[in-house]
C-alpha atoms as a PDB file:
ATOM      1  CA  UNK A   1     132.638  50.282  78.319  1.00  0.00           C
ATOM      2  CA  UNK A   2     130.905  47.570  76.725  1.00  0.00           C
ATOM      3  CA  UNK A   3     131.877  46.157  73.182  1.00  0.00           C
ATOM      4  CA  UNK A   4     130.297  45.816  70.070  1.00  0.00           C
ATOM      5  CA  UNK A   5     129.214  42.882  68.420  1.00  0.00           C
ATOM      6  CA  UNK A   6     130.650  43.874  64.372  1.00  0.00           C
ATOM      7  CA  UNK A   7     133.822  43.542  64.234  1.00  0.00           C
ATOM      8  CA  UNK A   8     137.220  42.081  62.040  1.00  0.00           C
ATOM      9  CA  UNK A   9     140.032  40.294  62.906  1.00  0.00           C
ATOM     10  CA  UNK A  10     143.005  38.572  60.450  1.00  0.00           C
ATOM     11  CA  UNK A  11     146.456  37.098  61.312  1.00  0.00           C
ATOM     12  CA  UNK A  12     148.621  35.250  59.429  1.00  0.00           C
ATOM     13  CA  UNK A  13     151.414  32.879  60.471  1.00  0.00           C
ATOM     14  CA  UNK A  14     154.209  30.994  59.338  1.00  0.00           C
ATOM     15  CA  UNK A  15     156.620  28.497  60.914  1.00  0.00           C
ATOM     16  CA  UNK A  16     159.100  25.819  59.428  1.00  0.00           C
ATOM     17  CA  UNK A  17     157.270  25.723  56.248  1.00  0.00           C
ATOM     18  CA  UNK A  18     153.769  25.224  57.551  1.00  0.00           C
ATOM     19  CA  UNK A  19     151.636  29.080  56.767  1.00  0.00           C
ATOM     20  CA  UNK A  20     148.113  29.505  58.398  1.00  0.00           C
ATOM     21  CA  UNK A  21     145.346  32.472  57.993  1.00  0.00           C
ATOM     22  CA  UNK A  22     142.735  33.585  59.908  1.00  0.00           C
ATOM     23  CA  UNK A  23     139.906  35.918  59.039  1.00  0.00           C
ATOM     24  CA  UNK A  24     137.268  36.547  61.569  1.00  0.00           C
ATOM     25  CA  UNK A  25     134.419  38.445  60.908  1.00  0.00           C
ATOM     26  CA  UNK A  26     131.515  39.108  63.701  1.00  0.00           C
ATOM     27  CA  UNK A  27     128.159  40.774  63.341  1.00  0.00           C
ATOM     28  CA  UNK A  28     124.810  41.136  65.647  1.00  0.00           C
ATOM     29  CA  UNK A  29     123.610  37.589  66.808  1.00  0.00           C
ATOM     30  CA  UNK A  30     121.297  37.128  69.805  1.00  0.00           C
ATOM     31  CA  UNK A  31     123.766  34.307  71.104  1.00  0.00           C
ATOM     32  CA  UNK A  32     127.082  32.967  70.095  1.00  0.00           C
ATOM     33  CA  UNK A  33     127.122  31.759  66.485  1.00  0.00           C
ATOM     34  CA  UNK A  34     129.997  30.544  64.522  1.00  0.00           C
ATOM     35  CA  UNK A  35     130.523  29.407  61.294  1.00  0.00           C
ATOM     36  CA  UNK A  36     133.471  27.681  59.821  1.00  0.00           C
ATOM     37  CA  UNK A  37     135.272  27.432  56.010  1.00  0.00           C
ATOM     38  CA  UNK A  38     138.224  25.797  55.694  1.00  0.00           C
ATOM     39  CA  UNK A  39     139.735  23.335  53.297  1.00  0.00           C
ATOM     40  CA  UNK A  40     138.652  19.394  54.563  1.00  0.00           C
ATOM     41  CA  UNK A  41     141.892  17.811  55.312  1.00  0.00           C
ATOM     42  CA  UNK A  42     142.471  20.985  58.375  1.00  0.00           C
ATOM     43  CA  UNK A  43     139.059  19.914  59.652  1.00  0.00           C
ATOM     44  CA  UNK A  44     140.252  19.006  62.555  1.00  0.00           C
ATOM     45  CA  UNK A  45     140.752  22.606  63.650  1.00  0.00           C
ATOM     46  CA  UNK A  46     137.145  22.837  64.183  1.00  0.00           C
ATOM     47  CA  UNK A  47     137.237  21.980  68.016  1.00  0.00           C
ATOM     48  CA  UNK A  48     139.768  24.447  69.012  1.00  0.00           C
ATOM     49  CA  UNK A  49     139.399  27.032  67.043  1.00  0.00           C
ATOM     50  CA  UNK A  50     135.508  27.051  68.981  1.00  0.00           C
ATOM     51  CA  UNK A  51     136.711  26.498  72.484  1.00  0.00           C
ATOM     52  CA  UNK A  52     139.440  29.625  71.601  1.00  0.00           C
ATOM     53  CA  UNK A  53     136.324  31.566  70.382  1.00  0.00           C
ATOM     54  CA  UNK A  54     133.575  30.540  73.624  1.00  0.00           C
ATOM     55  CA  UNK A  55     136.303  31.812  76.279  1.00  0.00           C
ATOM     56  CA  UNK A  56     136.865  35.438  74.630  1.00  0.00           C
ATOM     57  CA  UNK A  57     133.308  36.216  73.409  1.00  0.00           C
ATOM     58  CA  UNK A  58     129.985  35.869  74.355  1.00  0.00           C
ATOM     59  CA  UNK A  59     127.478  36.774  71.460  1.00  0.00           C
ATOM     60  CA  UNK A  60     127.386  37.578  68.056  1.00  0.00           C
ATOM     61  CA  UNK A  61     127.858  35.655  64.916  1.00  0.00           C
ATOM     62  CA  UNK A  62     131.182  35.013  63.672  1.00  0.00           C
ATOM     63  CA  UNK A  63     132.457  33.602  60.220  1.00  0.00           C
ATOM     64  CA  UNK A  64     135.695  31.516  60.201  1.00  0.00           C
ATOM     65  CA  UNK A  65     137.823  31.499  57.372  1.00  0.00           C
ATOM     66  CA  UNK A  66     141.042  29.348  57.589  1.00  0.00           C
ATOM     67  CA  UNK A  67     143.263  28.458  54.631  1.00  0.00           C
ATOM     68  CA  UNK A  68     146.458  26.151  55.365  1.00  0.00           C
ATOM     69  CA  UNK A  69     149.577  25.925  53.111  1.00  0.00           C
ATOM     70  CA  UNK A  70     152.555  23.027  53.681  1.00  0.00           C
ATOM     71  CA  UNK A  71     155.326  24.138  51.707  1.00  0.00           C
ATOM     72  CA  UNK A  72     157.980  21.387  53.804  1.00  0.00           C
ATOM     73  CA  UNK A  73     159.936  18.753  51.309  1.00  0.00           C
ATOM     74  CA  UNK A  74     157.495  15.787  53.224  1.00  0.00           C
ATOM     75  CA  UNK A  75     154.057  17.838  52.433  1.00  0.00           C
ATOM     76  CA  UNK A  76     154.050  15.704  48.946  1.00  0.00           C
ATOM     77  CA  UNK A  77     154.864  12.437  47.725  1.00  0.00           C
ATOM     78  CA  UNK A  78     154.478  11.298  44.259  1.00  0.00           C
ATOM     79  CA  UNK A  79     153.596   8.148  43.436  1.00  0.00           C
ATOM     80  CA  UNK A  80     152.944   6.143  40.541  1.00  0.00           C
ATOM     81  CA  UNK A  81     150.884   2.808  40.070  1.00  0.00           C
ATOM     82  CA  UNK A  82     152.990   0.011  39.230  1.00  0.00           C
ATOM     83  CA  UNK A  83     149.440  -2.300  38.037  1.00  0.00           C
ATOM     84  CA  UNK A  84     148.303   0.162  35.643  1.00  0.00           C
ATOM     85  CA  UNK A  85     151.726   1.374  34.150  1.00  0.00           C
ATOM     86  CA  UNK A  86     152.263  -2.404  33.273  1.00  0.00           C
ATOM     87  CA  UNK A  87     149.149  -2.582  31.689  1.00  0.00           C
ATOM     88  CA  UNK A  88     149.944   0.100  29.390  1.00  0.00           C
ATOM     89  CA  UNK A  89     153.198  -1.098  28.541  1.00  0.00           C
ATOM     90  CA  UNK A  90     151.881  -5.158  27.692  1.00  0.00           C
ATOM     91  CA  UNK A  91     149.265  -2.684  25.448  1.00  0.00           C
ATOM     92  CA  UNK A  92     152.136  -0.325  23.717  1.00  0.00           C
ATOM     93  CA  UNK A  93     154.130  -3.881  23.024  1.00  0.00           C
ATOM     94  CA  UNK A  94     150.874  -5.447  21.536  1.00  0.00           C
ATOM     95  CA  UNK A  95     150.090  -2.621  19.336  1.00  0.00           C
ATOM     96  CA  UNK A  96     153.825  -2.542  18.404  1.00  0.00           C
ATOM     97  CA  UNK A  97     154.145  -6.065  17.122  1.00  0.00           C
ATOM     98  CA  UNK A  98     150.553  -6.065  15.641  1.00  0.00           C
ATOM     99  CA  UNK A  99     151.349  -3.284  13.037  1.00  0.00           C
ATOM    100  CA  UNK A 100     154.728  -3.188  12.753  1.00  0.00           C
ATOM    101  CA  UNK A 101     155.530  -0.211  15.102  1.00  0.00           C
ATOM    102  CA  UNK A 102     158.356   1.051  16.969  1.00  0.00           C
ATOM    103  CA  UNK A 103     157.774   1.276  20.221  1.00  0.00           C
ATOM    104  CA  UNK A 104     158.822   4.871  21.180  1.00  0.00           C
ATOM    105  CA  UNK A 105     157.860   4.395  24.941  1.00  0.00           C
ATOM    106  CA  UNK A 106     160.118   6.129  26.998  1.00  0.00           C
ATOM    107  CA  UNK A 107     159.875   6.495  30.789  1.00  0.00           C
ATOM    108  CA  UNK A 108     158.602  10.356  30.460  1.00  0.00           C
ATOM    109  CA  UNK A 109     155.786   9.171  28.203  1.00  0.00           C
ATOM    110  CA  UNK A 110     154.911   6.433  30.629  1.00  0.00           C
ATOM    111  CA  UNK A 111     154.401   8.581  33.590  1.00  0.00           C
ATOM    112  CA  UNK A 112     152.600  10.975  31.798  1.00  0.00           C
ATOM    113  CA  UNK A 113     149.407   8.162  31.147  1.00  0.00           C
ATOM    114  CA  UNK A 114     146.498   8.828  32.587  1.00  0.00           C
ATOM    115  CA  UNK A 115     145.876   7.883  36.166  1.00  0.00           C
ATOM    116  CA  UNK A 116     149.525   6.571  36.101  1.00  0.00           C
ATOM    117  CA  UNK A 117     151.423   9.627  38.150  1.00  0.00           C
ATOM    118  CA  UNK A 118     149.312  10.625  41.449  1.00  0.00           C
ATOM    119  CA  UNK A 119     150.821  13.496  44.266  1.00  0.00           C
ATOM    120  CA  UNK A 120     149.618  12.242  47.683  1.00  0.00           C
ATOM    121  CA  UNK A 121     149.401  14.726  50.597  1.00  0.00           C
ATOM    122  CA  UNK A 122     151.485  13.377  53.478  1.00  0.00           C
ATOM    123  CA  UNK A 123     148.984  13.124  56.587  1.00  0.00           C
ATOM    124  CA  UNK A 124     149.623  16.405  58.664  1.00  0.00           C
ATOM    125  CA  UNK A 125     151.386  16.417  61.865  1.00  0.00           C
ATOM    126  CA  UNK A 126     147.993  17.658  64.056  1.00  0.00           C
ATOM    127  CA  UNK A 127     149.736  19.287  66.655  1.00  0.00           C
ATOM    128  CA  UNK A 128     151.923  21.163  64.841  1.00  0.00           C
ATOM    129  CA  UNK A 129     148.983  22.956  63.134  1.00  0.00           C
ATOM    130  CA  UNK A 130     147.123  22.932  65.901  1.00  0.00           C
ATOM    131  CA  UNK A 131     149.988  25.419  67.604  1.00  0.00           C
ATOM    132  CA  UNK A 132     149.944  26.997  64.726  1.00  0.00           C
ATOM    133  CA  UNK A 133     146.118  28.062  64.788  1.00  0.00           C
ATOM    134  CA  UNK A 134     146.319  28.869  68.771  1.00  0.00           C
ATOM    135  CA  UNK A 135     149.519  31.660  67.697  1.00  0.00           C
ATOM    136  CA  UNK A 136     147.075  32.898  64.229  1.00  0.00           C
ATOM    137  CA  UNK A 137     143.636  32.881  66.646  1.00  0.00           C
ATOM    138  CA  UNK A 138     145.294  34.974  69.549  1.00  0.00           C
ATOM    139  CA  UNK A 139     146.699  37.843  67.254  1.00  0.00           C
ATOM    140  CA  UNK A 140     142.867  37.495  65.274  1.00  0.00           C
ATOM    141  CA  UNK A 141     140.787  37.549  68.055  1.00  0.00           C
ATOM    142  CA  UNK A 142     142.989  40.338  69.571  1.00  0.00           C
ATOM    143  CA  UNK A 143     142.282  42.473  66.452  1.00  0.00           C
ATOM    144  CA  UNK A 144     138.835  41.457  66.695  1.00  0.00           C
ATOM    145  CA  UNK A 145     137.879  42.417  70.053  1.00  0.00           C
ATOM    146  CA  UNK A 146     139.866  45.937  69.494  1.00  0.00           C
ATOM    147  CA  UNK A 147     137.386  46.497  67.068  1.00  0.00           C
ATOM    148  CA  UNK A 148     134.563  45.640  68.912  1.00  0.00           C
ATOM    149  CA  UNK A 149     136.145  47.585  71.805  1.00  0.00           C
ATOM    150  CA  UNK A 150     136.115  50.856  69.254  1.00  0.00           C
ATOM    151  CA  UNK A 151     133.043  50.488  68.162  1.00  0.00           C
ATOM    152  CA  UNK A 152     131.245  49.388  71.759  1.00  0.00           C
ATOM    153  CA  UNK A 153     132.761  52.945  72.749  1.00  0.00           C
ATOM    154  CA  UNK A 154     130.895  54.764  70.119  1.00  0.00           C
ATOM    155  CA  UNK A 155     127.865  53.041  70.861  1.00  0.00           C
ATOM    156  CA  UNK A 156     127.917  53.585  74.674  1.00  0.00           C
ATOM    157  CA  UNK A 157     128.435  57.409  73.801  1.00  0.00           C
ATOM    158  CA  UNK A 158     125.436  57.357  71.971  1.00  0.00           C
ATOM    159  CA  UNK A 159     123.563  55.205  74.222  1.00  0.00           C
ATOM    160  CA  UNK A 160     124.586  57.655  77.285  1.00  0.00           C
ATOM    161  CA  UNK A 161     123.292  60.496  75.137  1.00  0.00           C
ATOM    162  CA  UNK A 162     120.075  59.638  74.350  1.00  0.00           C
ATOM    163  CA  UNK A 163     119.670  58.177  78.159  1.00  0.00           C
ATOM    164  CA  UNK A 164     120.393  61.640  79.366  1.00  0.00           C
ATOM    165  CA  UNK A 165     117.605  63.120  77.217  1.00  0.00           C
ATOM    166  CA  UNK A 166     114.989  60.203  78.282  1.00  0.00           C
ATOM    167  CA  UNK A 167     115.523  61.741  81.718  1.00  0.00           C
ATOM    168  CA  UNK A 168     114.983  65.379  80.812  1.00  0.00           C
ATOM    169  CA  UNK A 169     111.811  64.025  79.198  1.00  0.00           C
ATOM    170  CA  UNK A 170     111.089  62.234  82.593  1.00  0.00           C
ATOM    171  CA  UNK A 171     111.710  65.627  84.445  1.00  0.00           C
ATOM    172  CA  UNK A 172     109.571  67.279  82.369  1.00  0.00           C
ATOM    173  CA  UNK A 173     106.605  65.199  82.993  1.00  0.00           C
ATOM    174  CA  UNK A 174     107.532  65.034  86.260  1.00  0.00           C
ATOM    175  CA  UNK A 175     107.134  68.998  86.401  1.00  0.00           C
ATOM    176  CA  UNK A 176     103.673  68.858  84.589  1.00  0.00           C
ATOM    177  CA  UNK A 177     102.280  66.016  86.554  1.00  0.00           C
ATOM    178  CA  UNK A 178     100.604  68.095  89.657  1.00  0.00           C
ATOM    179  CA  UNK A 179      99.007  70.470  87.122  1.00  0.00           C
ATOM    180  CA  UNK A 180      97.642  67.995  85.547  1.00  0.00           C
ATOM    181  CA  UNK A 181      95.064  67.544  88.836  1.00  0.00           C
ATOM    182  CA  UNK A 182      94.631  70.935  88.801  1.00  0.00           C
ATOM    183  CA  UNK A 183      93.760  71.458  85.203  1.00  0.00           C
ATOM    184  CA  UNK A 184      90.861  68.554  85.943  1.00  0.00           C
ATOM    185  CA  UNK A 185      89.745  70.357  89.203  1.00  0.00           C
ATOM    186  CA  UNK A 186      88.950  73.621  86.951  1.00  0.00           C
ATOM    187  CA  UNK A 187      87.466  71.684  84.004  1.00  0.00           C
ATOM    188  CA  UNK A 188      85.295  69.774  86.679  1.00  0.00           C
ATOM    189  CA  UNK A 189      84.035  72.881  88.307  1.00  0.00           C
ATOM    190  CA  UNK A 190      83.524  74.054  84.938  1.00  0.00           C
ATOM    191  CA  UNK A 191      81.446  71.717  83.486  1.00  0.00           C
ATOM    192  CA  UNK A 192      79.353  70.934  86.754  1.00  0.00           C
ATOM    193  CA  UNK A 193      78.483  74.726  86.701  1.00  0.00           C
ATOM    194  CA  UNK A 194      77.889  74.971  83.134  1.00  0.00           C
ATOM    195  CA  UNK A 195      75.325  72.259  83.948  1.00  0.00           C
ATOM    196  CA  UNK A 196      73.916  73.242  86.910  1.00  0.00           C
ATOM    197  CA  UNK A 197      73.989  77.168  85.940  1.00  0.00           C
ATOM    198  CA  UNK A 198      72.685  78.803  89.461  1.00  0.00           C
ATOM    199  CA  UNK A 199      73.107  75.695  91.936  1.00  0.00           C
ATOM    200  CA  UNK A 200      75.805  75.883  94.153  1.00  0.00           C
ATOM    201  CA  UNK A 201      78.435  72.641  93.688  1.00  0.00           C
ATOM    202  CA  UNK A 202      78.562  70.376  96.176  1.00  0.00           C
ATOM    203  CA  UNK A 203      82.424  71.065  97.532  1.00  0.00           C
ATOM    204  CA  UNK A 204      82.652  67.440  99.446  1.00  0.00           C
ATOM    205  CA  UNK A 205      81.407  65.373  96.299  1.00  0.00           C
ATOM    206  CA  UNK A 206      84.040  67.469  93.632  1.00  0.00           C
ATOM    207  CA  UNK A 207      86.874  67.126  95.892  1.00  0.00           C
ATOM    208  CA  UNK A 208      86.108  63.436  95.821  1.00  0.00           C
ATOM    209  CA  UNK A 209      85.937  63.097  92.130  1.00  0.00           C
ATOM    210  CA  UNK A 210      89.372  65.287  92.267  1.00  0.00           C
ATOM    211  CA  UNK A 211      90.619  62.714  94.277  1.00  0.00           C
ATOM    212  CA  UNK A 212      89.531  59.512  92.379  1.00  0.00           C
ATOM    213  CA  UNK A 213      91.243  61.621  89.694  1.00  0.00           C
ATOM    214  CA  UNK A 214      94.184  62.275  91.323  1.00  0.00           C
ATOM    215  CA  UNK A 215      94.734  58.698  92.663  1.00  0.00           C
ATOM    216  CA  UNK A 216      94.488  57.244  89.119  1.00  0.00           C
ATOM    217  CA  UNK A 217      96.359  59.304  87.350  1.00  0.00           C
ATOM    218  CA  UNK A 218      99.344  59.333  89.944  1.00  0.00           C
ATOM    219  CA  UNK A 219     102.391  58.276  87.939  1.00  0.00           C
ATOM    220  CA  UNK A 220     104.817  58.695  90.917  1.00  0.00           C
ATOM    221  CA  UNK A 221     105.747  55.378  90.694  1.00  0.00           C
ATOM    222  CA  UNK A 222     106.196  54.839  86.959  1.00  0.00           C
ATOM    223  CA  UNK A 223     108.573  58.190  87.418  1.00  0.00           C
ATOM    224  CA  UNK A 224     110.929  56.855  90.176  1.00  0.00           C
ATOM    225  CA  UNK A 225     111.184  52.941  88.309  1.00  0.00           C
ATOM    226  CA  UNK A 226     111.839  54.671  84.578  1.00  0.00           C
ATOM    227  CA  UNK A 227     114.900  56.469  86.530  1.00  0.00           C
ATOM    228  CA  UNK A 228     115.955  53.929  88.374  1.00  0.00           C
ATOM    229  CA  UNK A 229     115.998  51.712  84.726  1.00  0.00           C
ATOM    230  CA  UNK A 230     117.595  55.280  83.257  1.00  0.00           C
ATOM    231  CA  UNK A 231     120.394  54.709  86.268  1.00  0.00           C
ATOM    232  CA  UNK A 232     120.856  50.606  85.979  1.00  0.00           C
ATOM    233  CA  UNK A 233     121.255  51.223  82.326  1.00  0.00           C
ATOM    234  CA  UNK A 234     124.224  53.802  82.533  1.00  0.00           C
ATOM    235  CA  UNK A 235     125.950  51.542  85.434  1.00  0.00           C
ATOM    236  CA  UNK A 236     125.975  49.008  82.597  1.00  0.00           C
ATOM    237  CA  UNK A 237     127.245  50.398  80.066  1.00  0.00           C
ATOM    238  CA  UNK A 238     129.710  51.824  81.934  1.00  0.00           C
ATOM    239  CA  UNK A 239     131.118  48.416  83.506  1.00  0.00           C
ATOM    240  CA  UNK A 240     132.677  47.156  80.160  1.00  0.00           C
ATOM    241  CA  UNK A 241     131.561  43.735  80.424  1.00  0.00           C
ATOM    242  CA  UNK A 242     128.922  41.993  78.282  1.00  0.00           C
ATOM    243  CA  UNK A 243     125.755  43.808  78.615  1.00  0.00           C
ATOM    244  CA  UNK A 244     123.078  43.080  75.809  1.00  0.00           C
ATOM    245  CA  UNK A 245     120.961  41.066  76.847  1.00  0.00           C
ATOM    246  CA  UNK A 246     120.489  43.042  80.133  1.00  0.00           C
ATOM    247  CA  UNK A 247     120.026  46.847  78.132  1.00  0.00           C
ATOM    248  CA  UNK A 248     117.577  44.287  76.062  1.00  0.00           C
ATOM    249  CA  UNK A 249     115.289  43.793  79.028  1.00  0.00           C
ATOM    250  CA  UNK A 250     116.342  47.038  80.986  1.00  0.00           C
ATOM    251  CA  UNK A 251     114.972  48.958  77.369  1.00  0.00           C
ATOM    252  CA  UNK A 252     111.868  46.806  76.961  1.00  0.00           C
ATOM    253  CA  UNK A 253     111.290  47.920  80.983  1.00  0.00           C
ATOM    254  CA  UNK A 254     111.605  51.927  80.653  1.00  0.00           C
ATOM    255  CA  UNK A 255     109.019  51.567  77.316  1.00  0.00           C
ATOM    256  CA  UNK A 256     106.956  49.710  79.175  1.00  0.00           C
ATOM    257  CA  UNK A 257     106.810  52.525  82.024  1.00  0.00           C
ATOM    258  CA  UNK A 258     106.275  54.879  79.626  1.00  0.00           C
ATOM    259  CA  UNK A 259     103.024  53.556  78.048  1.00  0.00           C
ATOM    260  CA  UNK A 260     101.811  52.873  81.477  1.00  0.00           C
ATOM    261  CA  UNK A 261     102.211  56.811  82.236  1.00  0.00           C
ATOM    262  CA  UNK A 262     100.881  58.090  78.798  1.00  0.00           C
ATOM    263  CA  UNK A 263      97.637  55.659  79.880  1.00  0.00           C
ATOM    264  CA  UNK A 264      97.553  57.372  82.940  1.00  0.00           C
ATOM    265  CA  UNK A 265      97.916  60.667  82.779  1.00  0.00           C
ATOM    266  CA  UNK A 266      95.577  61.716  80.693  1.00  0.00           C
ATOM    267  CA  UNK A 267      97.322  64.583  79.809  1.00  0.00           C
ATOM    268  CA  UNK A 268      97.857  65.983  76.375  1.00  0.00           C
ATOM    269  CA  UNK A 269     101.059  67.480  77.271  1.00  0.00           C
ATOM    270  CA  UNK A 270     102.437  64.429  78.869  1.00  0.00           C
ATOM    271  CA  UNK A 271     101.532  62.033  76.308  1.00  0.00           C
ATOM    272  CA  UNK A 272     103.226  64.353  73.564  1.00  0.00           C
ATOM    273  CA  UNK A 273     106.229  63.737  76.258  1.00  0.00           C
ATOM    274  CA  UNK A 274     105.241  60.105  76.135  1.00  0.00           C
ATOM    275  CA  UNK A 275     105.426  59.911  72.314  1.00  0.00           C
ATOM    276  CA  UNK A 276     108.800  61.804  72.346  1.00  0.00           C
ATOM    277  CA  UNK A 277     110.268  59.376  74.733  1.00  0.00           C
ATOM    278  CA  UNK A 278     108.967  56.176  73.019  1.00  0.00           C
ATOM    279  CA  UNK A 279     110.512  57.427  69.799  1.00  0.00           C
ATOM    280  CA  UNK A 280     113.911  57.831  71.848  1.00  0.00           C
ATOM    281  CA  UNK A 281     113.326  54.696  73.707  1.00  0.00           C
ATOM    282  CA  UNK A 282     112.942  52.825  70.117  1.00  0.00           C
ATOM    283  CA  UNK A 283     116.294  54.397  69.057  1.00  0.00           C
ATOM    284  CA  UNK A 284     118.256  53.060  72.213  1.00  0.00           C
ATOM    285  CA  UNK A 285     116.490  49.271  71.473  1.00  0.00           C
ATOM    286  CA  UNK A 286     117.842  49.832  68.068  1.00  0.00           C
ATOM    287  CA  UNK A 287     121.699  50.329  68.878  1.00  0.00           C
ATOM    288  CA  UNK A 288     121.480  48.099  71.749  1.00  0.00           C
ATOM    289  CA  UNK A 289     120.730  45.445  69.402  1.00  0.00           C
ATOM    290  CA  UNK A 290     124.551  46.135  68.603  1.00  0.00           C
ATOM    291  CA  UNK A 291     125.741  45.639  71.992  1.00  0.00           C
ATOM    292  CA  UNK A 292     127.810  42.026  72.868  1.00  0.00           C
END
């Protein structure tokens, strides 16, 4: 069946002293949208972590949340500057000999000056993360799309549902349709004699108005395309791949064949039919909105 588009995915993995998470969290997007935060120096990451994402999904949008921890002996190097640690000690022997000071310096004190210490990040080895984030982003998006799977089911079990009632309401106007002629044929004769009183009607010129009638108000055709969408839509849903945008369109067609009957008919009955389908119709367009 088709997927969802909400959905959650996390991994986390460590090798030789380099640890990298993954959180991926998707909701309903019209296309594929994906957002990235991650700490600068891992930018790099960017790149692949979208290609991974474009190949296994087609729509929704997605935040990216990557942290990155190097715990190795060469992650850090400390490093002190030579200029401005000089400069401090020229001052501490100044201030020493000015007034008569001992000059307590020691090499703790020193390193502790401001500015004088500084812990430099080694530059990463790329591809070594880069592995990394292809082992983190197959377990995440694995967990993702299981989700999406779940919840995709549930949806197409609704959807199915409520398709199966929009064609009981289809076979129900179906059934009222030639009675709807009829009904006008009475009223016709009605009215005409109610107006006439003692004239006889003219048989050849009502059964023409019966069949102007008839002609306009045939829905035949709006009956056999909203079951054919009713049909294209379950095949869909039904073929697990991504099917949105279709059920979009395929949705926007079977509402648009029912106003086109409820204009037509002229028909209390079938337009209370109408109104009941539209409201189901709206309830499928809301869910499908859901659908990858």
């Amino acid at each position: 069946m088709a997927n969802s588009m909400t959905g959650f995915g996390r991994a986390n993995v460590l090798i030789d002293g380099r640890e990298l998470t993954v959180e991926l969290k998707s909701v309903n997007h019209r296309y594929l949208d994906l957002t990235f935060r991650m700490p600068r120096h891992i930018s790099f990451l960017e790149d692949e972590i979208r290609r991974i994402l474009t190949a296994r999904l087609t729509r929704g949008h997605v935040d990216v949340f990557v942290s990155y921890r190097n715990t190795r002996e060469d992650a850090r190097t400390a490093v002190f500057d030579a200029a401005l640690l000089k400069a401090y000690l020229a001052a501490a022997a100044e201030c020493a000999d000015s007034f008569g000071l001992r000059n307590d310096l020691t090499v703790t004190s020193a390193l502790r000056l401001p500015d004088v210490m500084d812990v430099v990040e080694a530059e990463e080895d790329r591809d070594a993360v880069i592995e990394l984030l292809r082992a983190a982003m197959d377990s995440a998006v694995d967990e993702l799309i299981g989700m999406r799977r779940v919840e995709g089911e549930r949806l197409c079990t609704d959807l199915l549902a409520r398709l199966e009632v929009v064609l009981s309401l289809r076979a129900d106007i179906e059934k009222r349709a030639p009675l709807v002629v009829e009904d006008y044929r009475a009223k016709l004769r009605e009215r005409i004699a109610a107006i006439l009183e003692n004239t006889e009607v003219d048989q050849n010129r009502l059964a023409q108005e019966v069949a102007f009638f008839a002609d306009k108000a045939n829905i035949d055709e709006e009956l056999v395309r909203l079951k054919s969408h009713v049909c294209a839509a379950r095949e869909l849903l039904s073929n697990g791949e991504a099917v949105g945008r279709k059920m979009d369109f395929i949705v926007q067609e079977m509402n648009r064949e029912f106003n086109t009957i409820g204009s037509k008919a002229n028909d209390k009955d079938i337009t209370a039919l109408v109104i009941e389908g539209k409201a189901e119709i709206e309830k499928i367009r809301e869910q499908v909105q859901n659908l990858e």
